[in-house]
PDB file of N, CA and C in Angstrom:
ATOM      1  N   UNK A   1     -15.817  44.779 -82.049  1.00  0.00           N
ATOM      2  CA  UNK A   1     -15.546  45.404 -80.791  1.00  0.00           C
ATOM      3  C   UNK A   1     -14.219  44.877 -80.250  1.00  0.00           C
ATOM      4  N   UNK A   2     -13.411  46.107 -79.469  1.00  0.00           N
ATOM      5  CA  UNK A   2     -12.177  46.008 -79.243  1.00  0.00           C
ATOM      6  C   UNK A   2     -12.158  44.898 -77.790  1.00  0.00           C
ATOM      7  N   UNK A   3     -11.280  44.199 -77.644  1.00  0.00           N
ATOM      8  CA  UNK A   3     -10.960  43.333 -75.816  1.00  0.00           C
ATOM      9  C   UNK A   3     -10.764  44.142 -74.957  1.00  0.00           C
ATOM     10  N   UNK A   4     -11.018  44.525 -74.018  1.00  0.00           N
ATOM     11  CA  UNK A   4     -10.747  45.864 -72.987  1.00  0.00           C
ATOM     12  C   UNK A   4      -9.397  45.318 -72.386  1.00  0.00           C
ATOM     13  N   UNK A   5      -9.490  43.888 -72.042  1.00  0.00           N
ATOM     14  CA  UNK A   5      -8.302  43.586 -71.185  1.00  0.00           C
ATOM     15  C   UNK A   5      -6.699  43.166 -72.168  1.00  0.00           C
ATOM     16  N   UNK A   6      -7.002  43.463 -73.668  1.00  0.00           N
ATOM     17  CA  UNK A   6      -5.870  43.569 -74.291  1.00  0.00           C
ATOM     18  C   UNK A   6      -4.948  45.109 -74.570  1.00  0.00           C
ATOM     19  N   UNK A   7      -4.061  45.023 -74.572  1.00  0.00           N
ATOM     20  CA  UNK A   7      -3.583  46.504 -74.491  1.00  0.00           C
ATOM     21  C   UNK A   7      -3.558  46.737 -75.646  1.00  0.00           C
ATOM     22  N   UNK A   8      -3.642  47.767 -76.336  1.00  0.00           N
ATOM     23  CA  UNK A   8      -3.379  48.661 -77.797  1.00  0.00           C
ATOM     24  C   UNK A   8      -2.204  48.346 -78.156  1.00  0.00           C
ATOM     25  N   UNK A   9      -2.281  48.045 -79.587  1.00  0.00           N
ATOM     26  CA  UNK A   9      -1.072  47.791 -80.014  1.00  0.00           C
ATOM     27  C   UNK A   9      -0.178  49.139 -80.373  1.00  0.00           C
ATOM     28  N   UNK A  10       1.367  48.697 -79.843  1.00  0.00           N
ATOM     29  CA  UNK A  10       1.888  49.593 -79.293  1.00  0.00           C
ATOM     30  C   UNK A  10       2.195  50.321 -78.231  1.00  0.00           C
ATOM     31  N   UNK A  11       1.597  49.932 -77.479  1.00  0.00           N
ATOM     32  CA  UNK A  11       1.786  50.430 -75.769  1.00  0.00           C
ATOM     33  C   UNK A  11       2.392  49.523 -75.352  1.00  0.00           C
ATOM     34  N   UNK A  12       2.737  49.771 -74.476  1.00  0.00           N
ATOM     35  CA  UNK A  12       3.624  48.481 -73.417  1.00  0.00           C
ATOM     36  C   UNK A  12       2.641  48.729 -71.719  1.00  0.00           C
ATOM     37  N   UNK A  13       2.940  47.679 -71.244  1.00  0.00           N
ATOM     38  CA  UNK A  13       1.980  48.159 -70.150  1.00  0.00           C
ATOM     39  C   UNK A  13       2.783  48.034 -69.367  1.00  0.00           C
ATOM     40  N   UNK A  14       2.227  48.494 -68.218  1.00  0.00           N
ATOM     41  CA  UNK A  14       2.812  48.538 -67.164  1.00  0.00           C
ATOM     42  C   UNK A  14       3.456  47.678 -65.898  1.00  0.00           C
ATOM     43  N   UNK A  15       4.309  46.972 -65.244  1.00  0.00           N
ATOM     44  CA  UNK A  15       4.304  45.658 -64.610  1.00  0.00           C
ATOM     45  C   UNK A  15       3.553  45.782 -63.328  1.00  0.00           C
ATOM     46  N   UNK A  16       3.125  45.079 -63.030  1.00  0.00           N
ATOM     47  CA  UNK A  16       2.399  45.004 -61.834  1.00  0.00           C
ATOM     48  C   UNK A  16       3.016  45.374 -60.916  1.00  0.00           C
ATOM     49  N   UNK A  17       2.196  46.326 -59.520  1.00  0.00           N
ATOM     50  CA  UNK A  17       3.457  46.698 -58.813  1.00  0.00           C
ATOM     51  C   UNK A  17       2.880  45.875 -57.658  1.00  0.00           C
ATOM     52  N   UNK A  18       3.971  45.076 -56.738  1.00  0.00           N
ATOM     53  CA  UNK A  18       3.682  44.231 -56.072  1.00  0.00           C
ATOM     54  C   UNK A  18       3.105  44.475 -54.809  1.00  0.00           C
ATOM     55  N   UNK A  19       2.200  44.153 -53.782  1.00  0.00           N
ATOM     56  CA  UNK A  19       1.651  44.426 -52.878  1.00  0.00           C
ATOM     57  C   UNK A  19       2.515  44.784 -51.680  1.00  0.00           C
ATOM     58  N   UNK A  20       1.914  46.238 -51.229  1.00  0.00           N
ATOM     59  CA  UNK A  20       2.440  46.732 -49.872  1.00  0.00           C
ATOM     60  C   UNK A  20       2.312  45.630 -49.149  1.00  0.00           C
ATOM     61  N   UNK A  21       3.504  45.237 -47.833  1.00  0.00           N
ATOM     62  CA  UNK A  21       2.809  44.621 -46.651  1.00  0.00           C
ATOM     63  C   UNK A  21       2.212  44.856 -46.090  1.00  0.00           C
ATOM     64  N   UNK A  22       1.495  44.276 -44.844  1.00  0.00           N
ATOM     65  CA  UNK A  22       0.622  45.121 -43.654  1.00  0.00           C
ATOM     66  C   UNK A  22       1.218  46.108 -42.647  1.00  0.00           C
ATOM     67  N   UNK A  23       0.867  47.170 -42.250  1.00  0.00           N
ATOM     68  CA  UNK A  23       1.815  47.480 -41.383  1.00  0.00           C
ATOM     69  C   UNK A  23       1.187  46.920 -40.022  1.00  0.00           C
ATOM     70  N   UNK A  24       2.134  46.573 -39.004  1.00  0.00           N
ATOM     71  CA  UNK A  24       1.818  46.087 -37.939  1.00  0.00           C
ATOM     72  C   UNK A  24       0.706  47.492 -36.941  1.00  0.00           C
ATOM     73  N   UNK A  25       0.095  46.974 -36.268  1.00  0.00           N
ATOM     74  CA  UNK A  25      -0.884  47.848 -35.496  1.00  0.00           C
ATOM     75  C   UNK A  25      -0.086  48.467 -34.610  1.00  0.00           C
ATOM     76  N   UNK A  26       0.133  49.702 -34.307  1.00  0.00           N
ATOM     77  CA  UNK A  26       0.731  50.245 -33.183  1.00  0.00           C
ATOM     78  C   UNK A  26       0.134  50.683 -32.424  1.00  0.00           C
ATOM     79  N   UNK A  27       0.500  50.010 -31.101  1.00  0.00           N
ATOM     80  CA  UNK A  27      -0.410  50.478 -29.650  1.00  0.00           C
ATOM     81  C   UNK A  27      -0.098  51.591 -29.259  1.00  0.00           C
ATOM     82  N   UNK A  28      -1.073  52.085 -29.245  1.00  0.00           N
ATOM     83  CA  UNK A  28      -1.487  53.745 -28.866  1.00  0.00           C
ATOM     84  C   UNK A  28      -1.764  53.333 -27.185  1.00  0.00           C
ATOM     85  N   UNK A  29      -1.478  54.834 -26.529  1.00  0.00           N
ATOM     86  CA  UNK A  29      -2.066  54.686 -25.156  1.00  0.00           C
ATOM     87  C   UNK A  29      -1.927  56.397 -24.984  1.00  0.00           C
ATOM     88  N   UNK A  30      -3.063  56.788 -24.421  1.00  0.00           N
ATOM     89  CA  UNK A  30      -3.523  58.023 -24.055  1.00  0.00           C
ATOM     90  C   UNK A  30      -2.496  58.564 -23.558  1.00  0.00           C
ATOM     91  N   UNK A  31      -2.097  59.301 -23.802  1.00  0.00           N
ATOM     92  CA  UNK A  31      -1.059  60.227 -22.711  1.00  0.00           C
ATOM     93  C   UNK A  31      -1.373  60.875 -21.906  1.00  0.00           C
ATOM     94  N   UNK A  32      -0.399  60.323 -20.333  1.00  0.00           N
ATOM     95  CA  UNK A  32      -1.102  61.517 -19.227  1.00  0.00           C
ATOM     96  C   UNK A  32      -0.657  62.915 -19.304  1.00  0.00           C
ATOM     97  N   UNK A  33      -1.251  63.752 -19.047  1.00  0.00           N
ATOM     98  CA  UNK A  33      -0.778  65.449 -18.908  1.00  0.00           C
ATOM     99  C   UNK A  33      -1.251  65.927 -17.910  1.00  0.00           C
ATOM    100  N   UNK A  34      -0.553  66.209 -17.419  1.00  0.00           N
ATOM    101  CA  UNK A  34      -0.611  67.194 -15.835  1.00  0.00           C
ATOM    102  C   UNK A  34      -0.431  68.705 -16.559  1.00  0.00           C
ATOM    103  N   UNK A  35      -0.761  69.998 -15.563  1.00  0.00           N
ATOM    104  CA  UNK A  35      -1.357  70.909 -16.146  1.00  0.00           C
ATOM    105  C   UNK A  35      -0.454  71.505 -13.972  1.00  0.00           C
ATOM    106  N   UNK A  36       0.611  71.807 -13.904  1.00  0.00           N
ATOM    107  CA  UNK A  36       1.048  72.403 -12.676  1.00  0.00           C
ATOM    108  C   UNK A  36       0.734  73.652 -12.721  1.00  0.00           C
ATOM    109  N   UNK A  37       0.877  74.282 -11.479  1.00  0.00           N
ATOM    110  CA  UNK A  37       0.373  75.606 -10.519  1.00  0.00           C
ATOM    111  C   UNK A  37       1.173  76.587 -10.893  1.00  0.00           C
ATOM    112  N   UNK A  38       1.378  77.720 -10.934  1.00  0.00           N
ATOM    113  CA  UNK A  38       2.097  78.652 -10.627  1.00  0.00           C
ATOM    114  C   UNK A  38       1.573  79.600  -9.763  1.00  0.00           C
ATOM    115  N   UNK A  39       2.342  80.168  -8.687  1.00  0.00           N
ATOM    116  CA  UNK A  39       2.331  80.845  -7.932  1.00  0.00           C
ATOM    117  C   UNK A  39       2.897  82.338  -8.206  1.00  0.00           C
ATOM    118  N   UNK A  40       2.324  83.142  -8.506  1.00  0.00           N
ATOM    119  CA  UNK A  40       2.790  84.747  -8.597  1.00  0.00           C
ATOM    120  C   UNK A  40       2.421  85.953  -7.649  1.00  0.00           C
ATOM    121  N   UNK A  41       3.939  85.860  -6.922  1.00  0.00           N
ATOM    122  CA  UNK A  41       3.598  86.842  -5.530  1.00  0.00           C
ATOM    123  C   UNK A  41       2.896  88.166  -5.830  1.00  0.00           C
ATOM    124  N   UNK A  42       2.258  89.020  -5.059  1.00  0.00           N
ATOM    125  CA  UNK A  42       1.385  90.122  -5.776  1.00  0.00           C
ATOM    126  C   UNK A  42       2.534  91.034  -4.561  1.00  0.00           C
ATOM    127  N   UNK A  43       1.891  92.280  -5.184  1.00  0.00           N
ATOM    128  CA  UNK A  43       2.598  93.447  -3.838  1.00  0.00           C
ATOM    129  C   UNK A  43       2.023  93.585  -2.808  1.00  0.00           C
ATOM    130  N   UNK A  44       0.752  92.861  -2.587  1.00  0.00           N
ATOM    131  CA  UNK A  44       0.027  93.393  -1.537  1.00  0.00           C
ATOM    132  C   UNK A  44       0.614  92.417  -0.293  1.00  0.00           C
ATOM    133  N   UNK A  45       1.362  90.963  -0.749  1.00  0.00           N
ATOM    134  CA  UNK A  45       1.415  89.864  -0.186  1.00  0.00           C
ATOM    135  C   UNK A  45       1.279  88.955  -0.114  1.00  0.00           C
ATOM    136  N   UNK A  46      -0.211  88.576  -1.180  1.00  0.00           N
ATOM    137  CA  UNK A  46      -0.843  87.725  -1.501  1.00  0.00           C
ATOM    138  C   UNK A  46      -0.548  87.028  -2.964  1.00  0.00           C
ATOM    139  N   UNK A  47      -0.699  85.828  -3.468  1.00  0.00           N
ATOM    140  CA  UNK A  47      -0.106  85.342  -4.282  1.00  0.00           C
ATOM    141  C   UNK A  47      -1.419  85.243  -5.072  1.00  0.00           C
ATOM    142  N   UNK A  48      -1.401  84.930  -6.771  1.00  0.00           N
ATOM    143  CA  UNK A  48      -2.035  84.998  -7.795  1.00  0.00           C
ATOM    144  C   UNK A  48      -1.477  83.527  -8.648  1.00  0.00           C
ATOM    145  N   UNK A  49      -2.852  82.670  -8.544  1.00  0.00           N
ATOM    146  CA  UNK A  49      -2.676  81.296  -8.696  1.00  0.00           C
ATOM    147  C   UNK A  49      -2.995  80.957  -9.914  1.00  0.00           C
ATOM    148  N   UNK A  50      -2.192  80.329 -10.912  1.00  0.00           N
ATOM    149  CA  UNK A  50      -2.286  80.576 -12.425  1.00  0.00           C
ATOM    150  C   UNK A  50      -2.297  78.701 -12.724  1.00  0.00           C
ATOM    151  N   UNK A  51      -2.782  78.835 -14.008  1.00  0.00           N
ATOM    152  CA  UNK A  51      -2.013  77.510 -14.349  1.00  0.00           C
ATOM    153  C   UNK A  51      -0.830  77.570 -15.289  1.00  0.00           C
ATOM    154  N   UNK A  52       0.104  76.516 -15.047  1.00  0.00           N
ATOM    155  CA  UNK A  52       1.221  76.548 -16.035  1.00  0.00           C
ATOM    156  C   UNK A  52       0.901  75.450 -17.257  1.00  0.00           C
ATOM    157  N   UNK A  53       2.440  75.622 -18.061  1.00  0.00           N
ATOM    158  CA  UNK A  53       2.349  74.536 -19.650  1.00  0.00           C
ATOM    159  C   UNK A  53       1.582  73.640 -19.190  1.00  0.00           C
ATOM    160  N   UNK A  54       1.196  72.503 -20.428  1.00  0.00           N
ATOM    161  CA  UNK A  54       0.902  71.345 -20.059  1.00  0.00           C
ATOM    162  C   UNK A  54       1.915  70.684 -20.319  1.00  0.00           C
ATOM    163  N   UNK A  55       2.068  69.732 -19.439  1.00  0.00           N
ATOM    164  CA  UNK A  55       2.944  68.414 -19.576  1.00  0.00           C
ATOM    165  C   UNK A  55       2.971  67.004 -19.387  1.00  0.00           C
ATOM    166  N   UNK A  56       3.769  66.594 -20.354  1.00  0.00           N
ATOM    167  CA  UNK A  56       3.319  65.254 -20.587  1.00  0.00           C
ATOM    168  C   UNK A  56       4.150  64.190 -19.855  1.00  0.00           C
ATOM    169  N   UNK A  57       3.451  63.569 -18.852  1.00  0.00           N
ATOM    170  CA  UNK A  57       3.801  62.762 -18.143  1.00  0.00           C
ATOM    171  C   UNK A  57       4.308  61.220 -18.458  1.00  0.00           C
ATOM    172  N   UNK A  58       5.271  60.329 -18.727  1.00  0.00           N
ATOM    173  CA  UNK A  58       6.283  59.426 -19.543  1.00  0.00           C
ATOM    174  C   UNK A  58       5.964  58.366 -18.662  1.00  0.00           C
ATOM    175  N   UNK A  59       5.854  57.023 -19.569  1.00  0.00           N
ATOM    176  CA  UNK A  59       5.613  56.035 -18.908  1.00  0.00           C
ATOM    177  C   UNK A  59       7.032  55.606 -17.832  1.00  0.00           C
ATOM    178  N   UNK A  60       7.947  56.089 -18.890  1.00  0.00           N
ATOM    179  CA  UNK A  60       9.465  55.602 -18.522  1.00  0.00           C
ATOM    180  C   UNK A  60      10.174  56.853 -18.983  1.00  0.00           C
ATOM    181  N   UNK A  61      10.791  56.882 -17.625  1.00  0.00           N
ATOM    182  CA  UNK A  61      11.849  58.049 -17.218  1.00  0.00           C
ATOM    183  C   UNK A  61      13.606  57.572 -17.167  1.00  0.00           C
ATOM    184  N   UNK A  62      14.474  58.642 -17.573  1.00  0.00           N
ATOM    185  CA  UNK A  62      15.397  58.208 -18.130  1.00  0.00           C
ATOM    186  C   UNK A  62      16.577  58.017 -16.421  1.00  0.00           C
ATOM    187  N   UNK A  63      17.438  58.181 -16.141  1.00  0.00           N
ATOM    188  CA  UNK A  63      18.363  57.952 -14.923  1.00  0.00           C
ATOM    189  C   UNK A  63      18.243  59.479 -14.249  1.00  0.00           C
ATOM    190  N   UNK A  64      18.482  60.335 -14.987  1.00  0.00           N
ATOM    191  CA  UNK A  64      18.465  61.379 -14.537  1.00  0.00           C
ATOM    192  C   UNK A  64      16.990  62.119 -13.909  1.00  0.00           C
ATOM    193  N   UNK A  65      15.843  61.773 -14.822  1.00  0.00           N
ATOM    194  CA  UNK A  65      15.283  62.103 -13.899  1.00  0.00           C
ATOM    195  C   UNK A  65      14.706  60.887 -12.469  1.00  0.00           C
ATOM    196  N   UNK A  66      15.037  59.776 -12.907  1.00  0.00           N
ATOM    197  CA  UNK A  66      15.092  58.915 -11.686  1.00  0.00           C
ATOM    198  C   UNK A  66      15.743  59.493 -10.385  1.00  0.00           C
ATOM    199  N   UNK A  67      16.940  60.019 -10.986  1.00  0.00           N
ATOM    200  CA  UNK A  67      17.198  60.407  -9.467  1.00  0.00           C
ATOM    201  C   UNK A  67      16.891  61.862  -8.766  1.00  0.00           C
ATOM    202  N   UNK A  68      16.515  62.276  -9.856  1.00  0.00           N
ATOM    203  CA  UNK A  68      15.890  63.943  -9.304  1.00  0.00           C
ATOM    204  C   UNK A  68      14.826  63.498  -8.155  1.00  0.00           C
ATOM    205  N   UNK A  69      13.552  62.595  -8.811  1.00  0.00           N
ATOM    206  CA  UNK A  69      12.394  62.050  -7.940  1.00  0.00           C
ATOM    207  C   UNK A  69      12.684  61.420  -6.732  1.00  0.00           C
ATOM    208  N   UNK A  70      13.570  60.631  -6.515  1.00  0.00           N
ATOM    209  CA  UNK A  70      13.994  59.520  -5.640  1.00  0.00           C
ATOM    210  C   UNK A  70      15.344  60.517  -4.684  1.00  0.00           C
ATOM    211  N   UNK A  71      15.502  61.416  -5.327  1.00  0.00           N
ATOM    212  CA  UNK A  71      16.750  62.474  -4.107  1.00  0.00           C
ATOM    213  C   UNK A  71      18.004  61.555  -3.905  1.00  0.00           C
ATOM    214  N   UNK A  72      18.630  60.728  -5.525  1.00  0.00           N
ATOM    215  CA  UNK A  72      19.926  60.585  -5.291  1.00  0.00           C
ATOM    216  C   UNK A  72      20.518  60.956  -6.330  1.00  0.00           C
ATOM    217  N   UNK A  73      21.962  60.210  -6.613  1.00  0.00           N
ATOM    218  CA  UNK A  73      22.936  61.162  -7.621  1.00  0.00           C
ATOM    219  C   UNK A  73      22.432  60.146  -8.829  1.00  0.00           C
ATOM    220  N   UNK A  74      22.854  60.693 -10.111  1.00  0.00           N
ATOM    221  CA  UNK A  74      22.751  59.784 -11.354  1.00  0.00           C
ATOM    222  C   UNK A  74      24.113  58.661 -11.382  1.00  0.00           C
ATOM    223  N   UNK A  75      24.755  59.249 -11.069  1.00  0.00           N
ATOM    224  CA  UNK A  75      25.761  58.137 -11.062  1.00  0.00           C
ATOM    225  C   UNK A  75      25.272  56.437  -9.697  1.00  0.00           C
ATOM    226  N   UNK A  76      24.673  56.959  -8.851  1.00  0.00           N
ATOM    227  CA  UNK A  76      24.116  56.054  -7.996  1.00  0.00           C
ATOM    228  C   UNK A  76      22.617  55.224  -8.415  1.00  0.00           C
ATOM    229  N   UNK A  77      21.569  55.813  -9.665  1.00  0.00           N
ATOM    230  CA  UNK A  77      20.584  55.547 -10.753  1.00  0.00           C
ATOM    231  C   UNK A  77      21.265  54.652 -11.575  1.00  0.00           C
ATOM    232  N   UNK A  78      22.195  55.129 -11.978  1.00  0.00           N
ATOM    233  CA  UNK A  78      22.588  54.083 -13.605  1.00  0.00           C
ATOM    234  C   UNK A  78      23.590  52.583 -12.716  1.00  0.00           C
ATOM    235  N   UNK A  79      24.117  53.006 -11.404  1.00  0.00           N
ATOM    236  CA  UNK A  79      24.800  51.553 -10.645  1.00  0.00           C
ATOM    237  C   UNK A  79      23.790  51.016 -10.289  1.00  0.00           C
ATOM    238  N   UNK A  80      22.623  51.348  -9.997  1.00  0.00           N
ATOM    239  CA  UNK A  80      21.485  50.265  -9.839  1.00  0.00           C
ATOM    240  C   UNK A  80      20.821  49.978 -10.611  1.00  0.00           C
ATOM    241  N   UNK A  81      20.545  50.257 -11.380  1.00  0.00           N
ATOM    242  CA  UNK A  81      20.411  49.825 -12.771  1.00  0.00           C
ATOM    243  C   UNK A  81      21.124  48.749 -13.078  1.00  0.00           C
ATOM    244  N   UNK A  82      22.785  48.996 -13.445  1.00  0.00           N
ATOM    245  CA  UNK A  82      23.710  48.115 -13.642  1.00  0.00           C
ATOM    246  C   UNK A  82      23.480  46.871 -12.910  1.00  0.00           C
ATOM    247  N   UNK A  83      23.319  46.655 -11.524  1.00  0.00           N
ATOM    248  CA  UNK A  83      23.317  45.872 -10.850  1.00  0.00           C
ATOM    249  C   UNK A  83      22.200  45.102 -10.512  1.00  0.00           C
ATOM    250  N   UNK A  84      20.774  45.181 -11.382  1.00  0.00           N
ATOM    251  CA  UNK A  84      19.799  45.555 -11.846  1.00  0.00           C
ATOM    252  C   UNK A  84      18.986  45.006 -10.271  1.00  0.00           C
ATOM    253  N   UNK A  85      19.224  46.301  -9.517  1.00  0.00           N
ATOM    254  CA  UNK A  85      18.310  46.673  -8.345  1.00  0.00           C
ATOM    255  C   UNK A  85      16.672  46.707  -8.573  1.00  0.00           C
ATOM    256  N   UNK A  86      17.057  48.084  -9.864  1.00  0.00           N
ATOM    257  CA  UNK A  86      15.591  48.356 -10.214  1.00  0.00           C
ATOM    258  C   UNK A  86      15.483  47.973 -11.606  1.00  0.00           C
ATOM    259  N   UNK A  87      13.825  47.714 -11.387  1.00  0.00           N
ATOM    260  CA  UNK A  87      13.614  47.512 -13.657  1.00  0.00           C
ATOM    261  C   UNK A  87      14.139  48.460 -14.158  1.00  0.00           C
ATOM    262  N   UNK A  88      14.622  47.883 -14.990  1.00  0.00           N
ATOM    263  CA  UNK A  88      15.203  49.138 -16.748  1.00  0.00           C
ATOM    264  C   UNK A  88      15.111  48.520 -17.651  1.00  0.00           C
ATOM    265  N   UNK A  89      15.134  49.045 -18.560  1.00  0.00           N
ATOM    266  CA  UNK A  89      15.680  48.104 -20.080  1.00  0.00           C
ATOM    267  C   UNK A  89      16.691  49.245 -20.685  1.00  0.00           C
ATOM    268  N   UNK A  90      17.478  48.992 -21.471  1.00  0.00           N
ATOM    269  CA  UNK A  90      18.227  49.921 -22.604  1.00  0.00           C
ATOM    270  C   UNK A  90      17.512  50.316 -23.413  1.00  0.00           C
ATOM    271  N   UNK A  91      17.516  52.125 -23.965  1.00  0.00           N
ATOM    272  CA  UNK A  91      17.192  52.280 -25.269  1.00  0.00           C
ATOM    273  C   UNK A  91      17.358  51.840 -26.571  1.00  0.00           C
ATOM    274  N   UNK A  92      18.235  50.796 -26.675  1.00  0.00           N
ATOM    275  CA  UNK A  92      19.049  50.801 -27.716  1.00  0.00           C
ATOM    276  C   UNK A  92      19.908  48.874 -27.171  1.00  0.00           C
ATOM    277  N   UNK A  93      19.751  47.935 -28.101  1.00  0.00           N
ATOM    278  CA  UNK A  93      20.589  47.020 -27.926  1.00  0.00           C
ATOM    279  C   UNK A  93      21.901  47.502 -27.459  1.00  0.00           C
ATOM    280  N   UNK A  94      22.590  48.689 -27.904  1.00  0.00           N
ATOM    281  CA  UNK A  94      24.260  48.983 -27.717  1.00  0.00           C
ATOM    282  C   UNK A  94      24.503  48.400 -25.739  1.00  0.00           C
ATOM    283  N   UNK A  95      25.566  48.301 -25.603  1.00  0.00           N
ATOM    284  CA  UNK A  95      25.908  47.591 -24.966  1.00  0.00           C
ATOM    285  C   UNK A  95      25.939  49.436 -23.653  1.00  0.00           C
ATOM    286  N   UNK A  96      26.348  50.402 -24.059  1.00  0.00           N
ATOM    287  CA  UNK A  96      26.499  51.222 -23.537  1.00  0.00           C
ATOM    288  C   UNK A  96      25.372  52.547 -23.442  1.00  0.00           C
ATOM    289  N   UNK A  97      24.300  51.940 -23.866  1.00  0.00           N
ATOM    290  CA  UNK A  97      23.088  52.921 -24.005  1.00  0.00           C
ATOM    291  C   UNK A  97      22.349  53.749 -22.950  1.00  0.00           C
ATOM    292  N   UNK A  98      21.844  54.348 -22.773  1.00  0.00           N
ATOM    293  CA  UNK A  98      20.949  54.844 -21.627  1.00  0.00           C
ATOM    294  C   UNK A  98      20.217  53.888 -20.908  1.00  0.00           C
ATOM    295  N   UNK A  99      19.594  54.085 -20.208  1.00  0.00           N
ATOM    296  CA  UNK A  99      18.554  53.230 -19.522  1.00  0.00           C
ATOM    297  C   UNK A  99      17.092  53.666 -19.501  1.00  0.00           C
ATOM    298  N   UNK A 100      16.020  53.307 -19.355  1.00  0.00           N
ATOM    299  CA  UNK A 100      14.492  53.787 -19.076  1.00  0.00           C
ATOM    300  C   UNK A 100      14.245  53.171 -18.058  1.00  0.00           C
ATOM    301  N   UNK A 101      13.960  53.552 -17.621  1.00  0.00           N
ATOM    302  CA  UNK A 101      13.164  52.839 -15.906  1.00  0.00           C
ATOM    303  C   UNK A 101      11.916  52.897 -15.944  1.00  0.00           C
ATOM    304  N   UNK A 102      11.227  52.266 -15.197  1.00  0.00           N
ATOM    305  CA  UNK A 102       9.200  52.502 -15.333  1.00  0.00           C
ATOM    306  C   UNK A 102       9.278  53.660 -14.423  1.00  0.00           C
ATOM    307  N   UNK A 103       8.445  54.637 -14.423  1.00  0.00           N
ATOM    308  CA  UNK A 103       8.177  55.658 -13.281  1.00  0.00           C
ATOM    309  C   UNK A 103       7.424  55.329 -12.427  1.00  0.00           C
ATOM    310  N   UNK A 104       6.888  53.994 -12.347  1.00  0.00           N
ATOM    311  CA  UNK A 104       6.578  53.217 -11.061  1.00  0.00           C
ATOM    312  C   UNK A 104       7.791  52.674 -10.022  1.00  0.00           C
ATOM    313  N   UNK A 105       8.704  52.406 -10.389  1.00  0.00           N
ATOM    314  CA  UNK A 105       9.834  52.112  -9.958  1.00  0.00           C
ATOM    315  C   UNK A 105       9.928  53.303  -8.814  1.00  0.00           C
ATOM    316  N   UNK A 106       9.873  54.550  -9.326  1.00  0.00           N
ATOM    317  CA  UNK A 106      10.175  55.461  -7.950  1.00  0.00           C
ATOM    318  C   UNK A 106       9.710  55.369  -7.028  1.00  0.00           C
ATOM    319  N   UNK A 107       8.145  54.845  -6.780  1.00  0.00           N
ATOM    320  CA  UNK A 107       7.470  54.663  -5.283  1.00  0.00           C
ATOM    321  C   UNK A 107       8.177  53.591  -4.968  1.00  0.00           C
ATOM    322  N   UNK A 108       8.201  52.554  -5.554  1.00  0.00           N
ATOM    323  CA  UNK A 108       9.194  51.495  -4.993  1.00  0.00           C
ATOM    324  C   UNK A 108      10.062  51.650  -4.486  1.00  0.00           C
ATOM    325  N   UNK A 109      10.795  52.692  -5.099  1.00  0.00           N
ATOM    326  CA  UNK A 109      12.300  53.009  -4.480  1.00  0.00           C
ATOM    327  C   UNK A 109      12.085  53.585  -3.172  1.00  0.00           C
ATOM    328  N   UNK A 110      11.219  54.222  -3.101  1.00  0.00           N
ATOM    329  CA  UNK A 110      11.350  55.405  -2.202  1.00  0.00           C
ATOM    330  C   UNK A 110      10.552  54.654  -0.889  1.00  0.00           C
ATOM    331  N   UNK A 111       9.501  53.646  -1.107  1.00  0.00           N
ATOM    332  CA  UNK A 111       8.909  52.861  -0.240  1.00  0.00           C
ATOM    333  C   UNK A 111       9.652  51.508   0.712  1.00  0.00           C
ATOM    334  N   UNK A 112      10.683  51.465  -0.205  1.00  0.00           N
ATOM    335  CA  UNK A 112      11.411  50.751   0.239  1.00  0.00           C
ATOM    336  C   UNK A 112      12.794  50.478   0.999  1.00  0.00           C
ATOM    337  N   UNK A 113      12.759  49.358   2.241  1.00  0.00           N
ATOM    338  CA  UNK A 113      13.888  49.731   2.756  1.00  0.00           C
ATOM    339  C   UNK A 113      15.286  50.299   2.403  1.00  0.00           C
ATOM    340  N   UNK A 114      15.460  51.120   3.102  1.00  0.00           N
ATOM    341  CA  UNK A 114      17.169  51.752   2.620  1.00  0.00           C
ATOM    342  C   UNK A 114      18.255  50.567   1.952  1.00  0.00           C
ATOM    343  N   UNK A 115      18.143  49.639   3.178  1.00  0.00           N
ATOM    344  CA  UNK A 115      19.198  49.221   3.418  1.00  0.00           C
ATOM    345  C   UNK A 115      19.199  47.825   1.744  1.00  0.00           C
ATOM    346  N   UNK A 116      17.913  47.661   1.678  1.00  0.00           N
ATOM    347  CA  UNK A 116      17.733  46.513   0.239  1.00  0.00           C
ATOM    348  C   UNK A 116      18.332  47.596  -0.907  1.00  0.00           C
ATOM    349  N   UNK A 117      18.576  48.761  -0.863  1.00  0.00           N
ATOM    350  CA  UNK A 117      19.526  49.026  -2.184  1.00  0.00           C
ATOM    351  C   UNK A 117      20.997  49.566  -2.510  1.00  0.00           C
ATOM    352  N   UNK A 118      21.294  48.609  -0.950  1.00  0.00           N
ATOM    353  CA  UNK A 118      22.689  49.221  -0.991  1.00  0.00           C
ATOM    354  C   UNK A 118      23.806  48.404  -1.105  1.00  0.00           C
ATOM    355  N   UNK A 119      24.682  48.992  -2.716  1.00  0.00           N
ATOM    356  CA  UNK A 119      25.349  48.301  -3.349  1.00  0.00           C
ATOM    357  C   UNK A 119      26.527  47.255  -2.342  1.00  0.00           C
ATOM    358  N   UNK A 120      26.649  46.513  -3.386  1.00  0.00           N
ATOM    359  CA  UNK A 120      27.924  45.294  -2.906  1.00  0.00           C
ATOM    360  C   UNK A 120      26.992  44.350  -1.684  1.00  0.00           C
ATOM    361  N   UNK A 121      25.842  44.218  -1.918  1.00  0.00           N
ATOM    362  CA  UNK A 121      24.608  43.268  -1.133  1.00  0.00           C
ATOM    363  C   UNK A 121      24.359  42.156  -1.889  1.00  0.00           C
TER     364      UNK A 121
END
């Protein structure tokens, strides 16, 4: 009887192929989705109340829409940022990258005195 764990003579076998690493666990977190209104005027006068897309609500919002929420300019978002008024981090190590802000940051902003975010303070 033949060795099972010897190979046939004449074959070459194969080299071992070396072990995948682990991949690290990636934290998942539910995504919020809001589900907004639409309003469609009728002829009679009366409006016809629909729902619109769904959408997915971002932990972290970029400058631009920071300042849509908060009712200032983007150029006045990314100087506080700069001046780091409010949390951000960069997308990107680059020195010149975007910013993310928490979208908690906006009640803050907006809860808070005027006068604590006004530059050259």
């Amino acid at each position: 009887m033949r060795n099972p764990s010897k190979p046939k003579a004449g074959k070459k076998q194969a080299p071992a192929k070396a072990a995948r690493p682990a991949r690290a666990p990636v934290a998942t977190t539910t995504p919020r989705v809001r589900v907004p209104t639409v309003l469609i005027p009728q002829g009679d006068g009366s409006y016809l109340v629909k729902t619109g897309a769904p959408v997915l609500d971002h932990d972290e919002i970029g400058t631009r829409e920071f300042a849509r929420r908060a009712n200032i300019s983007q150029d006045h978002a990314c100087r506080l940022c700069d001046l780091g008024v409010i949390r951000c981090r960069r997308k990107s190590p680059r020195p010149h990258s975007s910013y993310l802000i928490p979208a908690s940051e906006v009640e803050r902003f907006r809860a808070a005195d005027p006068h604590e975010f006004k530059e050259g303070q």
